[in-house]
Protein backbone atom coordinates (compact mmCIF):
# COMPACT_ATOMS: atom_id res chain seq x y z
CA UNK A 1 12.52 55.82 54.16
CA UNK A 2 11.06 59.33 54.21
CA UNK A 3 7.37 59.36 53.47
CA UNK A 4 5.11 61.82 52.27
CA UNK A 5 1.15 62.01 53.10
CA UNK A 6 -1.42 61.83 50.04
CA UNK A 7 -3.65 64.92 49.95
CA UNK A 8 -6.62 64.24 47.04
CA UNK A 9 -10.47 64.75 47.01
CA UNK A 10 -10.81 60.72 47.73
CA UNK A 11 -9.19 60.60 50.75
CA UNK A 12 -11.30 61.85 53.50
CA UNK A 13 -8.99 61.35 56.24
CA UNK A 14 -11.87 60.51 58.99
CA UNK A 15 -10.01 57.37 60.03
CA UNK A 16 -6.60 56.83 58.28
CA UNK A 17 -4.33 59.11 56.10
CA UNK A 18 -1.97 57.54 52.91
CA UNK A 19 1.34 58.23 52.97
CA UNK A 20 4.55 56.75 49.87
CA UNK A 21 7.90 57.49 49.58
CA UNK A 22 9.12 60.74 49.39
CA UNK A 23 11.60 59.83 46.71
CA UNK A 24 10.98 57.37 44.12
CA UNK A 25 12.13 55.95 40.72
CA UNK A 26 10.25 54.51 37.60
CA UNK A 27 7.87 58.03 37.73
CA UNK A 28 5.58 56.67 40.07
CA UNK A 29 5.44 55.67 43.83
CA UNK A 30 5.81 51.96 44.85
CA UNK A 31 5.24 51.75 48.76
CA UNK A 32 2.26 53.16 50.59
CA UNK A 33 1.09 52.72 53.90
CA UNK A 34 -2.34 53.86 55.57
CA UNK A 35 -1.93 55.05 59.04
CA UNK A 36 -4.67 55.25 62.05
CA UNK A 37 -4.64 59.01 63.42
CA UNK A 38 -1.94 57.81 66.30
CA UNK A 39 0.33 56.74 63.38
CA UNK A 40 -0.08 53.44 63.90
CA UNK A 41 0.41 51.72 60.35
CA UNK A 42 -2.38 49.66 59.58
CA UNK A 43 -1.52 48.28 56.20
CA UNK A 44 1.09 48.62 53.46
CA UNK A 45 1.30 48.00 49.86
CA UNK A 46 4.93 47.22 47.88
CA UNK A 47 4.17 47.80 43.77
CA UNK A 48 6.40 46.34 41.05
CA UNK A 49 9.50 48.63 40.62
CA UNK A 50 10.79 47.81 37.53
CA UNK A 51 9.85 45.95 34.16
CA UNK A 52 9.68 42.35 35.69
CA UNK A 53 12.13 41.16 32.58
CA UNK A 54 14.67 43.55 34.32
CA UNK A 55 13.82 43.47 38.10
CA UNK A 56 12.06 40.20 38.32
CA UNK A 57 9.05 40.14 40.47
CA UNK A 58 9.05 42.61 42.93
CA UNK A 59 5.57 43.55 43.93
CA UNK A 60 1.74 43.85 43.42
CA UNK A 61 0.68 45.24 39.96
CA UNK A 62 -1.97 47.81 39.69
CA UNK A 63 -4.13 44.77 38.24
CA UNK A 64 -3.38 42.77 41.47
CA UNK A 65 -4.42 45.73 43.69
CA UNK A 66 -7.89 46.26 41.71
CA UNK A 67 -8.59 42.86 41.65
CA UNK A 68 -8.42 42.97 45.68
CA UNK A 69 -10.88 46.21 45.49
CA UNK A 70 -13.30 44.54 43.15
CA UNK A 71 -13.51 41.06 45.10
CA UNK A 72 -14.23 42.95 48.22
CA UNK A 73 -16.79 44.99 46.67
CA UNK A 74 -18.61 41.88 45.56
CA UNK A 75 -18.67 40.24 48.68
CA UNK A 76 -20.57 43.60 50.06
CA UNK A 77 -23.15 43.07 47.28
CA UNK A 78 -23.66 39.51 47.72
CA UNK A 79 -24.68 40.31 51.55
CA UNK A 80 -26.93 41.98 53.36
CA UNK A 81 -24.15 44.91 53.79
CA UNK A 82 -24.85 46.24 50.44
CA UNK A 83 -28.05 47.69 51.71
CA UNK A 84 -25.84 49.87 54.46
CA UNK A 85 -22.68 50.75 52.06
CA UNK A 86 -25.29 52.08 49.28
CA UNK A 87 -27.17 54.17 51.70
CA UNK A 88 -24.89 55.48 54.33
C-alpha cells in the first residue's frame, strides 16, 4: 500500500511524521501510521471502512480514537505531569 505523509499546522514533525493511504474509498482515509525519523513505524491506526450494516466491523471509529486521546489526557491531569505538559 502506497502511503502519503500528512502535512498540517498540528503536526510538528520534531519526532514522528503521519503518513495514510495514498488511495482510499468512503471519502476519507482509514489507515495511518506515525513513523520515527528512520522510518521506523511506531504505531498504526485501521478506521471503519464502510457502514458496519454493510462491512461489519472493521475498525476503530473516530469516537474510539478520541476516547483513547481524552483518557490519556486525564491521566496527565490526575498526576504530577500536568504541571510539565501545561508549561513546557
Amino acid at each position: 500500500m502506497e502511503l502519503v505523509k500528512i502535512s498540517n499546522g498540528l503536526l510538528t514533525e520534531k519526532y514522528t511524521t503521519v503518513h495514510h493511504e495514498k488511495d482510499y474509498q468512503f471519502n476519507a482515509p482509514h489507515y495511518f501510521e506515525v513513523h520515527d525519523h528512520s522510518g521506523n513505524v511506531l504505531g498504526n491506526i485501521h478506521f471503519q471502512e464502510g457502514p458496519i450494516q454493510e462491512a461489519g466491523v472493521n475498525g476503530v471509529t473516530n469516537e474510539d480514537l478520541i476516547a483513547m486521546v481524552l483518557a490519556r489526557l486525564e491521566g496527565f491531569q490526575n498526576s504530577e505531569f500536568d504541571a510539565v505538559i501545561m508549561h513546557s
